[in-house]
Protein backbone atom coordinates (compact mmCIF):
# COMPACT_ATOMS: atom_id res chain seq x y z
CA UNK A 1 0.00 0.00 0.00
CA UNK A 2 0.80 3.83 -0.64
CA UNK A 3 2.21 6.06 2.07
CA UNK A 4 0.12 8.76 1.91
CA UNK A 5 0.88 12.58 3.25
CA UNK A 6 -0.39 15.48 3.86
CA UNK A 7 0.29 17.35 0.81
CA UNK A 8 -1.29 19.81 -0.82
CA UNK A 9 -2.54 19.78 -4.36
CA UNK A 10 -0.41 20.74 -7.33
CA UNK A 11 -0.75 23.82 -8.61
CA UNK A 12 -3.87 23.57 -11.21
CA UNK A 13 -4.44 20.05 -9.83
CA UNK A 14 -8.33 19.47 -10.02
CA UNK A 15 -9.88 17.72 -6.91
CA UNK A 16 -11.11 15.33 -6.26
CA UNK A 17 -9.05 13.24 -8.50
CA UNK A 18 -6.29 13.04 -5.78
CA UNK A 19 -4.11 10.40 -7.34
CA UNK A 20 -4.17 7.66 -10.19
CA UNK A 21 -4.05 4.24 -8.73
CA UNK A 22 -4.48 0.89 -10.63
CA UNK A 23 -8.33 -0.12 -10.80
CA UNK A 24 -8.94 -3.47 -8.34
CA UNK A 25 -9.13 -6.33 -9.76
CA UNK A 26 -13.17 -6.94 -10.34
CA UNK A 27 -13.27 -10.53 -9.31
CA UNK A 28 -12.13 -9.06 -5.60
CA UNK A 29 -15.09 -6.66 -5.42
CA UNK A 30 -17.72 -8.39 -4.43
CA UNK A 31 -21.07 -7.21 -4.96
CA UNK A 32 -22.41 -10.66 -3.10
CA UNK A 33 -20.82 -8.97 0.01
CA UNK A 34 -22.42 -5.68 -0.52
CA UNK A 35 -26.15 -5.18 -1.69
CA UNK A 36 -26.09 -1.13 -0.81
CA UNK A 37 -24.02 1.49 0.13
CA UNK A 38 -25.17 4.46 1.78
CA UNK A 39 -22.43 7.30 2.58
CA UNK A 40 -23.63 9.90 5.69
CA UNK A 41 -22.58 13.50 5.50
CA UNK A 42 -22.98 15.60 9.08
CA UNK A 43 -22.94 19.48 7.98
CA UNK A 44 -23.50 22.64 9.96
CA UNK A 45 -23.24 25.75 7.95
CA UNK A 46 -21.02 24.33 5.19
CA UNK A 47 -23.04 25.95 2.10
CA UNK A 48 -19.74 27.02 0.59
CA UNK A 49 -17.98 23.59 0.65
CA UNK A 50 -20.82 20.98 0.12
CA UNK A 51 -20.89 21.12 -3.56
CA UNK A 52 -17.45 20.05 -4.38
CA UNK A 53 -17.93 17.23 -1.22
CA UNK A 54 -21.15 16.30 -3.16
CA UNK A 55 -20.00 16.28 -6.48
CA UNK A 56 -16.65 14.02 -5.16
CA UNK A 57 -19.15 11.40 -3.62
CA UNK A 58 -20.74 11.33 -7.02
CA UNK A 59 -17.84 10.15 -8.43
CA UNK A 60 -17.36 7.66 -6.10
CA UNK A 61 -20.74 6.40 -6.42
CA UNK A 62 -20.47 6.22 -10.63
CA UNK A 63 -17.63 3.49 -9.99
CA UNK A 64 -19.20 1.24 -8.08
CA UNK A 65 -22.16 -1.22 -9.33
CA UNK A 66 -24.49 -1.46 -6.01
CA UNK A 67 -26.73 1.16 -4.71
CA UNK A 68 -25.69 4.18 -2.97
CA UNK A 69 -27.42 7.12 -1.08
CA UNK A 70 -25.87 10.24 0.44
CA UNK A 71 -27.43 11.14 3.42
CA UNK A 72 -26.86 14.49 4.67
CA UNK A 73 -27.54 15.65 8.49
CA UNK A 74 -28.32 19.53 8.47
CA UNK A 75 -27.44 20.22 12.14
CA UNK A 76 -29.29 23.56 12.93
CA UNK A 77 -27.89 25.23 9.69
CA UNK A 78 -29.08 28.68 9.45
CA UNK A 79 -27.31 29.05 5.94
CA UNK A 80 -28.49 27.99 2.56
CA UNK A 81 -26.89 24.35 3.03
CA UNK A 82 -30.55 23.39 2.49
CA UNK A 83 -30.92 24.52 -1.39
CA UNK A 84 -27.25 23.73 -1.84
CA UNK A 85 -27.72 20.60 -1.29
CA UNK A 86 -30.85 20.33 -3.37
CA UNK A 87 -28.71 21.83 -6.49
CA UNK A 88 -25.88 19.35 -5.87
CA UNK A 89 -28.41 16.28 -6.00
CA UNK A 90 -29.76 17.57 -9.40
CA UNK A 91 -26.70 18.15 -11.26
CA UNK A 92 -24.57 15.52 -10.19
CA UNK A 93 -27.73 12.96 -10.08
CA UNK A 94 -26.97 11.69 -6.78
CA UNK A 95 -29.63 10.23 -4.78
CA UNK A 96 -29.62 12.41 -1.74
CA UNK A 97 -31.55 12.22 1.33
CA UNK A 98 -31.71 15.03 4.12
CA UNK A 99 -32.09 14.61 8.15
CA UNK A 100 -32.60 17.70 10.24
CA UNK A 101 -31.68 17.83 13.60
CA UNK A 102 -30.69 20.59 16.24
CA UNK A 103 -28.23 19.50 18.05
CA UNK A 104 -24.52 21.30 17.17
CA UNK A 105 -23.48 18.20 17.72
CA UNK A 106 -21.38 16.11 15.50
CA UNK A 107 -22.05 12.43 17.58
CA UNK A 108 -25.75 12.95 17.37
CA UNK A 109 -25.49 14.25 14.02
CA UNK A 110 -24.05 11.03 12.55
CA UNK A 111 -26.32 8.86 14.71
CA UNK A 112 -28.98 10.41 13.42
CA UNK A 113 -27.93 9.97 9.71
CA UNK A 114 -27.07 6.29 10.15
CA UNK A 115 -30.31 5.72 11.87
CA UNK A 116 -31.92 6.94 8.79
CA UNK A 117 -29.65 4.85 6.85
CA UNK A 118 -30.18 1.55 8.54
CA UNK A 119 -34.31 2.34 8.54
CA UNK A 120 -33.86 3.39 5.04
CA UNK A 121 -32.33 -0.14 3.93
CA UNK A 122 -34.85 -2.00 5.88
CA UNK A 123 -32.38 -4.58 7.31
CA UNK A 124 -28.62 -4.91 7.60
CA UNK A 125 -27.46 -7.53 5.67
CA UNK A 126 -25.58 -6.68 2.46
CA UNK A 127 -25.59 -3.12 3.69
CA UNK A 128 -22.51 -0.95 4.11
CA UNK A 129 -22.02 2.10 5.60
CA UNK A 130 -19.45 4.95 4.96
CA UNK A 131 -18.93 8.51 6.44
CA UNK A 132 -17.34 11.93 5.31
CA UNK A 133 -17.51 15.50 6.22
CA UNK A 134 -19.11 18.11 4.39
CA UNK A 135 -15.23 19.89 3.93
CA UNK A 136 -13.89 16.88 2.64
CA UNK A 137 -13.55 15.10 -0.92
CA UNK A 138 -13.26 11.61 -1.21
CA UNK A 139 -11.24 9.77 -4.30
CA UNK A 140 -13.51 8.67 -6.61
CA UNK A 141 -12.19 4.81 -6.40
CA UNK A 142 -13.45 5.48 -2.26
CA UNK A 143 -16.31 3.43 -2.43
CA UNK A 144 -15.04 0.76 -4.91
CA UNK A 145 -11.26 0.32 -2.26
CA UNK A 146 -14.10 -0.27 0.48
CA UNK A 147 -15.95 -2.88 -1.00
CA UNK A 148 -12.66 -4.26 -1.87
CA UNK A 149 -11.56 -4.32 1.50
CA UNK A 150 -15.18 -5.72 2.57
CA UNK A 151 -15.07 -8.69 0.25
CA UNK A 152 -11.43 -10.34 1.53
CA UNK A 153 -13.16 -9.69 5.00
CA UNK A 154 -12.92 -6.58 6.97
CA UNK A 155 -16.06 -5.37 8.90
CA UNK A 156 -14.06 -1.93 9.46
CA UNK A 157 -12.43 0.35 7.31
CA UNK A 158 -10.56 3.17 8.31
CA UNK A 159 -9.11 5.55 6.15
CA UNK A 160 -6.34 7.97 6.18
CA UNK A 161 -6.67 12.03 5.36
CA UNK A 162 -4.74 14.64 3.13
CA UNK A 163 -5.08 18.54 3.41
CA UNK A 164 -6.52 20.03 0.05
CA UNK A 165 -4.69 23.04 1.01
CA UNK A 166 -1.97 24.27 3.39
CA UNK A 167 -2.49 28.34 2.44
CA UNK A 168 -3.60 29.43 5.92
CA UNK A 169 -1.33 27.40 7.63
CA UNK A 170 2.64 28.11 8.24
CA UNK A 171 5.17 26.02 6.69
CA UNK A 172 6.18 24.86 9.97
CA UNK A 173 2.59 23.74 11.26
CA UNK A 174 2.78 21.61 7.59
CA UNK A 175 6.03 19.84 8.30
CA UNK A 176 5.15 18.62 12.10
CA UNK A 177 1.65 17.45 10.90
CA UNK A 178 3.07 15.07 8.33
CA UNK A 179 5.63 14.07 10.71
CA UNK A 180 3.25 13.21 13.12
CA UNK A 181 0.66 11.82 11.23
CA UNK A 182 3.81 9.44 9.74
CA UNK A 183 5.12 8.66 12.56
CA UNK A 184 4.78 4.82 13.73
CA UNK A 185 2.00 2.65 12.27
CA UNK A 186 -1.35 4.05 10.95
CA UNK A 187 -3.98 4.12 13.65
CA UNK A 188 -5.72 7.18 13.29
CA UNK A 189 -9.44 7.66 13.00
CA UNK A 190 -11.07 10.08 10.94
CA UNK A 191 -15.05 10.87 11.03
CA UNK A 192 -13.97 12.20 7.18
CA UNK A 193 -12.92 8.49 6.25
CA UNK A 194 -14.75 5.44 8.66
CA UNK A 195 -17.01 2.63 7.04
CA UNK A 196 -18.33 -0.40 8.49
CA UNK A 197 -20.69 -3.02 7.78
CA UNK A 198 -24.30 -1.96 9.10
CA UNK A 199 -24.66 -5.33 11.21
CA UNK A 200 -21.19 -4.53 13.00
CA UNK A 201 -22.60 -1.07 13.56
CA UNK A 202 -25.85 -2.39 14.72
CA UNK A 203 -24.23 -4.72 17.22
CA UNK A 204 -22.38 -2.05 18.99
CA UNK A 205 -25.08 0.51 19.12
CA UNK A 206 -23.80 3.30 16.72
CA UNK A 207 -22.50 6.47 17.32
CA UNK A 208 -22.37 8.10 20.75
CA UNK A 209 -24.01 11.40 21.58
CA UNK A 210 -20.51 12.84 22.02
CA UNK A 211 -20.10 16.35 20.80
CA UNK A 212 -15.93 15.41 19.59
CA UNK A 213 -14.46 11.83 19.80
CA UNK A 214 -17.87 10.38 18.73
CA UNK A 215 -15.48 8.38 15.73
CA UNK A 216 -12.85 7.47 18.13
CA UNK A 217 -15.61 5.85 20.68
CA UNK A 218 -17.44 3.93 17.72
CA UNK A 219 -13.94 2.41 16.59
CA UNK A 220 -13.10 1.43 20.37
CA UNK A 221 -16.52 -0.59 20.14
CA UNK A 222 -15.66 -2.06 17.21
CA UNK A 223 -12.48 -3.53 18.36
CA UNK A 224 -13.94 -4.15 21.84
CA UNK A 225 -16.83 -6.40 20.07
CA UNK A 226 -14.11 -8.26 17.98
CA UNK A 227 -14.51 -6.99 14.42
CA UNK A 228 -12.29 -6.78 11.95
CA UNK A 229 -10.78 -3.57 11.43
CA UNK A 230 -8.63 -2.49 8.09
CA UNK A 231 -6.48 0.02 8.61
CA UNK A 232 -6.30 1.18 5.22
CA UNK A 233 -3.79 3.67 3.45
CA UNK A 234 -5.23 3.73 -0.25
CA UNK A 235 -8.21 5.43 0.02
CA UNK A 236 -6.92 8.80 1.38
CA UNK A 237 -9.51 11.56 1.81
CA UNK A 238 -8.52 15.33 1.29
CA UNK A 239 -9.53 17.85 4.23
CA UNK A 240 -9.42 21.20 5.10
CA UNK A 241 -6.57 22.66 7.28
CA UNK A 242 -9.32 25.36 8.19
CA UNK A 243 -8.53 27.52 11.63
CA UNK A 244 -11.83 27.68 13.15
CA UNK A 245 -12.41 24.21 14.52
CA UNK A 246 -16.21 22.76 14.12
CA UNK A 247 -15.86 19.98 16.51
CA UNK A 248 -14.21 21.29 20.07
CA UNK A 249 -10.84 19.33 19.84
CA UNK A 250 -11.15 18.63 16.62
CA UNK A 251 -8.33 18.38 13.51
CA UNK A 252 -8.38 22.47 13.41
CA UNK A 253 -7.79 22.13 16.80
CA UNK A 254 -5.16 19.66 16.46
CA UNK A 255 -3.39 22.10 13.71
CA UNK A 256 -3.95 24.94 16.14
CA UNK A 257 -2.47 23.29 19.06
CA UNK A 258 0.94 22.62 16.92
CA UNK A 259 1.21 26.05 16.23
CA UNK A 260 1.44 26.71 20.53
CA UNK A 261 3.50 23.66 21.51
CA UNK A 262 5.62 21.76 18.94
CA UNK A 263 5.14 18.46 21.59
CA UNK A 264 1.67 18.11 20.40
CA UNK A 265 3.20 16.50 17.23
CA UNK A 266 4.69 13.43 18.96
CA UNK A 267 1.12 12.92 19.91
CA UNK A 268 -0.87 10.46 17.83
CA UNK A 269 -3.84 12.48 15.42
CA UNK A 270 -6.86 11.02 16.36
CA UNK A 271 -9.51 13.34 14.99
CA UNK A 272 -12.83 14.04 15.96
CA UNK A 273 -14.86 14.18 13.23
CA UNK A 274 -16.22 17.90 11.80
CA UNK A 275 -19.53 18.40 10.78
CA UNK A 276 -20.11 20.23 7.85
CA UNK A 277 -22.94 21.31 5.30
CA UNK A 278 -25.94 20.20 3.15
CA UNK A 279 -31.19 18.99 -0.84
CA UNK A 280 -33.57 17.97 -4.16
CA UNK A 281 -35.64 16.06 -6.55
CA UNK A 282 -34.14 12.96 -5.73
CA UNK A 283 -34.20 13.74 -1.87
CA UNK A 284 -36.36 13.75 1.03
CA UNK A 285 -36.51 15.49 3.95
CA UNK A 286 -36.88 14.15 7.89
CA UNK A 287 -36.38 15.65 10.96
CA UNK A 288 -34.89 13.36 13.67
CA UNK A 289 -35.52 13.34 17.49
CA UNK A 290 -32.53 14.42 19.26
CA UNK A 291 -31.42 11.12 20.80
CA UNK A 292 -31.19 11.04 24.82
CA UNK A 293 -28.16 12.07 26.05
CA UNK A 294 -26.00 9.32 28.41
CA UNK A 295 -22.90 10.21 30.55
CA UNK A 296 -20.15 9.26 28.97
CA UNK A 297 -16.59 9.83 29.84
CA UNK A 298 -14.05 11.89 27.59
């Protein structure tokens, strides 16, 4: 597998097409593993970066030959995420499906979505689950390296990150990121790159009401309930190195923090996930409960 960093893109370098890889083998993906895909989205006020996050999931989608839905969560956006979102499934002819909730809260946001998701496929079996933010851009093999990694067995899949663009960052908060994100094995956990089977989610009761760490917390249960994670390098994701962080101790955070205290890089990155924006003739619209809120330690 590919060592990915945290580059930049080239200058005049379109995204999302991030990097050319070999196409998988076809025999290895499996659509007897996976029946349907469907891909959640958290957003809160992310009108200006949802299209290109939409339109990258459409690629994704157009190389794969099973199902897929995008649902985006429109956590009490105030912006016009709503119509955005609406144009995006239009043009790009995604099938798009839209959750409202009110929480500012990335944990319920997701839970939320993937409740949808799992009532929206009407049983978990064959049914795979992926999750992105609304800043991010996925390849477009993203989907097609996940069911790859599905069909030779893995009931987890989680993903490494780029940065789409370094600009309002210094050179020196660049160069100790990568060299902490490179540094020993990969076992970081992004909200902007995490899939898993829907039974495995099922089984360990989704995603925590947790307003940071929510991603973090589901992949503990995972490996806690004994299934198979992948800890995969070639299907990198490209971020934003934005300064205003979305999820309190999030990856802006993170970047922030490096720019105070040069120790924080020998710390592992394990990122919260951010949530981020969101509508159309292929879509529907649902407003979900808040889920209760449990104690849960940090």
């Amino acid at each position: 597998m590919h060592n990915f960093d945290l580059s930049p893109a080239q200058a005049g370098q379109q995204w999302p097409a991030l990097t050319i890889r070999a196409p998988l083998p076809t025999s290895l993906i499996a659509p007897a593993v996976v029946s349907r895909i469907v891909v959640v989205v958290p957003a809160n006020n992310e009108e200006a970066l949802l299209p290109d996050c939409l339109r990258a999931l459409s690629y994704a989608a157009a190389q794969v030959e099973v199902s897929v839905v995008v649902v985006v969560v429109l956590d009490d956006c105030d912006d016009n995420s709503a119509v955005v979102v609406g144009q995006a499934a239009r043009e790009f002819g995604l099938a798009i499906e839209v959750v409202i909730v009110t929480a500012r809260n990335v944990g319920v946001a997701r839970a939320a979505g993937f409740q949808h998701a799992v009532d929206l496929a009407g049983e978990v079996k064959g049914v795979w689950l992926a999750t992105t933010d609304a800043d991010s851009l996925v390849p477009p093999d993203w989907l097609q390296r996940q069911l790859f990694h599905a069909a030779v067995g893995a009931q987890v899949v989680a993903g490494t990150i780029t940065v789409k663009d370094w600009a309002n960052r210094p050179q020196q908060i660049r160069e100790l990121a990568q060299t902490a994100y490179h540094h020993g094995p990969h076992r970081h956990i992004h909200g902007a790159n995490l899939s898993f089977a829907a039974a495995a989610y099922v089984a360990v009761g989704g995603f925590a009401p947790l307003a940071t760490g929510e991603d973090v917390s589901l992949v503990t249960a995972f490996t806690a309930a004994g299934f198979s994670v992948c800890w995969a390098r070639d299907l990198p994701v490209a971020t934003s190195a934005r300064v205003i962080s979305r999820a309190p101790l999030g990856f802006a955070d993170y970047l922030n923090n490096l720019g105070r205290n040069s120790e924080t890089a020998d710390k592992p990155v394990l990122e919260s996930a951010v949530p981020q924006p969101g509508l159309a003739d292929q879509m529907h619209f649902h407003t979900a409960a808040a889920p209760r809120k449990k104690s849960h330690s940090q």
